[in-house]
C-alpha atoms as a PDB file:
ATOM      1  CA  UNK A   1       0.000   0.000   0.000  1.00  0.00           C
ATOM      2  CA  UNK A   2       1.564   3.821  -0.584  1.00  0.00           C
ATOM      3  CA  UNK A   3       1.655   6.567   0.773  1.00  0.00           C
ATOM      4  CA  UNK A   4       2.491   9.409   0.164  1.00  0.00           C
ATOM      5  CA  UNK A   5       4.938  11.047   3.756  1.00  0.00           C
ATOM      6  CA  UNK A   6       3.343  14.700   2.629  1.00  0.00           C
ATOM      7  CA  UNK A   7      -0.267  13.957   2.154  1.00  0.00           C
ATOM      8  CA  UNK A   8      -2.421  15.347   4.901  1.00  0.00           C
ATOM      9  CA  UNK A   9      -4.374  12.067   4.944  1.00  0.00           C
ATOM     10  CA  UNK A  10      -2.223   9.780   4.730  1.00  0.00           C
ATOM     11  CA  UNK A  11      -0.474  11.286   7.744  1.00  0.00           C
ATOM     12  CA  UNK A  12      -4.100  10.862   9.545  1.00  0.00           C
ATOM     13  CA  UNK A  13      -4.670   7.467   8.171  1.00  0.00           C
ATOM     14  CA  UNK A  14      -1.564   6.657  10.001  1.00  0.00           C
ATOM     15  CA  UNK A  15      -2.011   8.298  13.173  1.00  0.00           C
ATOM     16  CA  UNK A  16       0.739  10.820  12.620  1.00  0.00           C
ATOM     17  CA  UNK A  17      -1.849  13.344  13.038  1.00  0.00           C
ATOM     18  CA  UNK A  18      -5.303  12.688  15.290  1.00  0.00           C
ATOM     19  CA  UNK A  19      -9.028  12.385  14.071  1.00  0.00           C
ATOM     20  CA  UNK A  20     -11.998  11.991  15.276  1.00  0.00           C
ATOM     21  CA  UNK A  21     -12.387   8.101  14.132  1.00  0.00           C
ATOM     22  CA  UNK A  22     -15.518   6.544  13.457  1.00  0.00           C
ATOM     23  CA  UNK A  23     -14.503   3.252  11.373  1.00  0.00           C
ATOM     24  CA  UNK A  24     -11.192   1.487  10.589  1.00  0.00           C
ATOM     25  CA  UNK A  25     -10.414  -1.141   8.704  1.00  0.00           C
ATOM     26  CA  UNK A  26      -7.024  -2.110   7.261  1.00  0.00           C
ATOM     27  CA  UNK A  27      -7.875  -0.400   3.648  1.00  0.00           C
ATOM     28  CA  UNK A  28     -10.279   2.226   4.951  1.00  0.00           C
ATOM     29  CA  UNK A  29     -10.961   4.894   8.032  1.00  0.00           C
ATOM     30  CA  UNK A  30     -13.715   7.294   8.251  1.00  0.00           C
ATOM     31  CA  UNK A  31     -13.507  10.104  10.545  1.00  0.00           C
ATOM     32  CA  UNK A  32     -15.218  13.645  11.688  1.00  0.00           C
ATOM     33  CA  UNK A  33     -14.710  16.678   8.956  1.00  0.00           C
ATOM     34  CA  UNK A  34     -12.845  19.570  11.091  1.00  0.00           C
ATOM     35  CA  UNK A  35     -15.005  21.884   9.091  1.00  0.00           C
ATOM     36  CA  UNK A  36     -18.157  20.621   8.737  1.00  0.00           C
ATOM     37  CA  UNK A  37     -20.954  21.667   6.146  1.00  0.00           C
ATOM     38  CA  UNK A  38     -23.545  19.452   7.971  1.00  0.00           C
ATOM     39  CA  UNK A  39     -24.509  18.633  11.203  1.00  0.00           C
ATOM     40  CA  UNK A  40     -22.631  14.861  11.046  1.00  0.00           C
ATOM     41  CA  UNK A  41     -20.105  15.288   7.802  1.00  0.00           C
ATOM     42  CA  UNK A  42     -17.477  12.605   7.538  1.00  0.00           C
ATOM     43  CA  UNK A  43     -14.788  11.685   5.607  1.00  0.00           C
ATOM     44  CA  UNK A  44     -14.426   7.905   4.011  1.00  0.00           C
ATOM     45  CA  UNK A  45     -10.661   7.956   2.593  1.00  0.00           C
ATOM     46  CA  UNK A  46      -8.629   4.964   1.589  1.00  0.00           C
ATOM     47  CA  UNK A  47      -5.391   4.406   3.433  1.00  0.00           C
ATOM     48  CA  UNK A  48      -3.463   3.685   0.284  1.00  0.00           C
ATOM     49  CA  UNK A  49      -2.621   7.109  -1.181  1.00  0.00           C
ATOM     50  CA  UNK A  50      -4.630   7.861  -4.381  1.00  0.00           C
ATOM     51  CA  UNK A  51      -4.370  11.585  -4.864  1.00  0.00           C
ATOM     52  CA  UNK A  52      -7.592  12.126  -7.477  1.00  0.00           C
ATOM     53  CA  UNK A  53     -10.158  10.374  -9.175  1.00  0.00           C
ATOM     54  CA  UNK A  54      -8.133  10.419 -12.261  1.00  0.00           C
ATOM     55  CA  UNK A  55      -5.762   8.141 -11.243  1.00  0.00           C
ATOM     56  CA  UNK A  56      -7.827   5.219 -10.687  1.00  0.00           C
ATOM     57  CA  UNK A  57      -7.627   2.026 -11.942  1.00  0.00           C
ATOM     58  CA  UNK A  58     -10.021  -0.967 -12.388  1.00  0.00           C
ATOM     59  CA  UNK A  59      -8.204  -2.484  -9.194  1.00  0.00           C
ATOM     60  CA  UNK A  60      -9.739  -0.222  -6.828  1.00  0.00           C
ATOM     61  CA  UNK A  61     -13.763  -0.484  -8.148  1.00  0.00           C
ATOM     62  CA  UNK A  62     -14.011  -3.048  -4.950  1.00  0.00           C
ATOM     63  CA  UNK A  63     -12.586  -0.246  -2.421  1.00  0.00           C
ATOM     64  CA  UNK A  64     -14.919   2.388  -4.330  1.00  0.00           C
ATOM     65  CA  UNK A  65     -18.034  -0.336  -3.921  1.00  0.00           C
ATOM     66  CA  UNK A  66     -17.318  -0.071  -0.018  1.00  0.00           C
ATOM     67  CA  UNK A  67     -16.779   3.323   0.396  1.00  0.00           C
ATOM     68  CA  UNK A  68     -20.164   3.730  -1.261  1.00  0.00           C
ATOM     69  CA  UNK A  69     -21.920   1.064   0.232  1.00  0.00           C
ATOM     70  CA  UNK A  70     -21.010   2.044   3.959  1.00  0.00           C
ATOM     71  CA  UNK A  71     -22.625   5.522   3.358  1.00  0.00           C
ATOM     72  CA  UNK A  72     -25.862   4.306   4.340  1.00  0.00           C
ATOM     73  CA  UNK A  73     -24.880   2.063   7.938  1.00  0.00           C
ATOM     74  CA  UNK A  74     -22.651   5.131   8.971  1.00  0.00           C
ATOM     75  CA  UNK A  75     -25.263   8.003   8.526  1.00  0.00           C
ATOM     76  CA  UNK A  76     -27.901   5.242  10.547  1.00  0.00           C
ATOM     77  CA  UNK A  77     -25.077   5.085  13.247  1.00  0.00           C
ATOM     78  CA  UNK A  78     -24.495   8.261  13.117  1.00  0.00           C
ATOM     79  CA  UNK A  79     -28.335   9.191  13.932  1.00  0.00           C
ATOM     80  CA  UNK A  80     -29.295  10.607  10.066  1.00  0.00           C
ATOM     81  CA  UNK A  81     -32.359   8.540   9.411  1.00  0.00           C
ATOM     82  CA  UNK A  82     -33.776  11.513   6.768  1.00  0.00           C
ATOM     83  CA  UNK A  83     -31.309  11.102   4.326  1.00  0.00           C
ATOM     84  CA  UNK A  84     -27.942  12.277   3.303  1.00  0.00           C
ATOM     85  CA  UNK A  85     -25.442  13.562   0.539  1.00  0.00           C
ATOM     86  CA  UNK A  86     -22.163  12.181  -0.838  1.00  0.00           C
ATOM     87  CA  UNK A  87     -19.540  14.584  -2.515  1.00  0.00           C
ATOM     88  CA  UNK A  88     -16.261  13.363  -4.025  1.00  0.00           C
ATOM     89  CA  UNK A  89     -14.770  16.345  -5.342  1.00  0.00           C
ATOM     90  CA  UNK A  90     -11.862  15.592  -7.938  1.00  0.00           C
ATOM     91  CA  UNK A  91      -9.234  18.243  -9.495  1.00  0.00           C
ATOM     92  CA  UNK A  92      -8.620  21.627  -9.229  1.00  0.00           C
ATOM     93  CA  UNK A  93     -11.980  22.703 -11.166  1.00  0.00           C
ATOM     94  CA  UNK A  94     -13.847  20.450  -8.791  1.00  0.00           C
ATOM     95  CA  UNK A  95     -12.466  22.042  -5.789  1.00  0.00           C
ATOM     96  CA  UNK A  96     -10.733  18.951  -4.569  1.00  0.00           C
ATOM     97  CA  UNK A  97      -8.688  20.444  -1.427  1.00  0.00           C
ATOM     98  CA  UNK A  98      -6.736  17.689  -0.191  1.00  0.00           C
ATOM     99  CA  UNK A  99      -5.168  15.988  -3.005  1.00  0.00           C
ATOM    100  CA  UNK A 100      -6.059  11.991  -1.859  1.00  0.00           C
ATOM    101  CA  UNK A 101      -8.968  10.479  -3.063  1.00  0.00           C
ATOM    102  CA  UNK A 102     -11.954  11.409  -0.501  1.00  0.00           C
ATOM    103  CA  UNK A 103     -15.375  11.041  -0.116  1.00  0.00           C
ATOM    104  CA  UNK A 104     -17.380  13.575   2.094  1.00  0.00           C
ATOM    105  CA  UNK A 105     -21.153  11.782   3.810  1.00  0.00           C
ATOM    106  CA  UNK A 106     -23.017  14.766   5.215  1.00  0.00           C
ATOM    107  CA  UNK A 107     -26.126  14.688   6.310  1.00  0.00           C
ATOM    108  CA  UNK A 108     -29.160  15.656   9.401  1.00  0.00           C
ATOM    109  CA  UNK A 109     -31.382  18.509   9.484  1.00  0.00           C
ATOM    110  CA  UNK A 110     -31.511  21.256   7.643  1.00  0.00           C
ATOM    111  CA  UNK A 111     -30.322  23.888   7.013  1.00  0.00           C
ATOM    112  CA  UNK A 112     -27.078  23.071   6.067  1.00  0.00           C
ATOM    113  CA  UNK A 113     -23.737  25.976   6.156  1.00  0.00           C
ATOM    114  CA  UNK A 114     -23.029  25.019   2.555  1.00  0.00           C
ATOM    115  CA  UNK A 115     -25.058  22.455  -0.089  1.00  0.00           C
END
């Protein structure tokens, strides 16, 4: 698995730097957004270091599967039982911050501070 030793993630998904876990698995953490747009807004990330969309491969379609399919069992845990949004933001012109593959959950009442 690779990472990259300058990647704000994959210093988190390491535990060079602390989060607010709320899964873990050996290919995947989720954890608290520090600046949340919702009232519960997490982050699903991969531990191996993928910095966009655009680079990946048919290898990781499983790992994107997951990410996507734990959405819905998070939020419940999570208390969001009114539904949600998912946001993977990828490049530059798609305002992709943090340059390793992420996907933001967000959901609970309304009104939201952005979306």
């Amino acid at each position: 698995m690779t990472h990259d030793p300058n990647c704000l993630f994959c210093k988190i998904a390491v535990g060079q730097i602390p989060s607010r876990k709320v899964f873990e698995d050996d290919e995947l953490l989720v954890f608290h957004d520090i600046a949340p747009w919702a009232p519960v807004h997490v982050l699903l990330i991969p531990k191996e270091h993928v910095a966009t969309m655009y680079e990946l491969e048919q290898r990781h379609a499983p790992l994107l599967g997951r990410m996507l399919s734990m959405a819905p069992a998070l939020m419940r845990e999570l208390g969001v039982t009114n539904g949600f949004r998912t946001l993977i933001n990828t490049g530059e012109d798609g305002r992709q911050e943090v340059q390793h593959l992420h996907m933001h959950v967000m959901g609970g009442p309304r009104p939201w501070l952005k979306g």
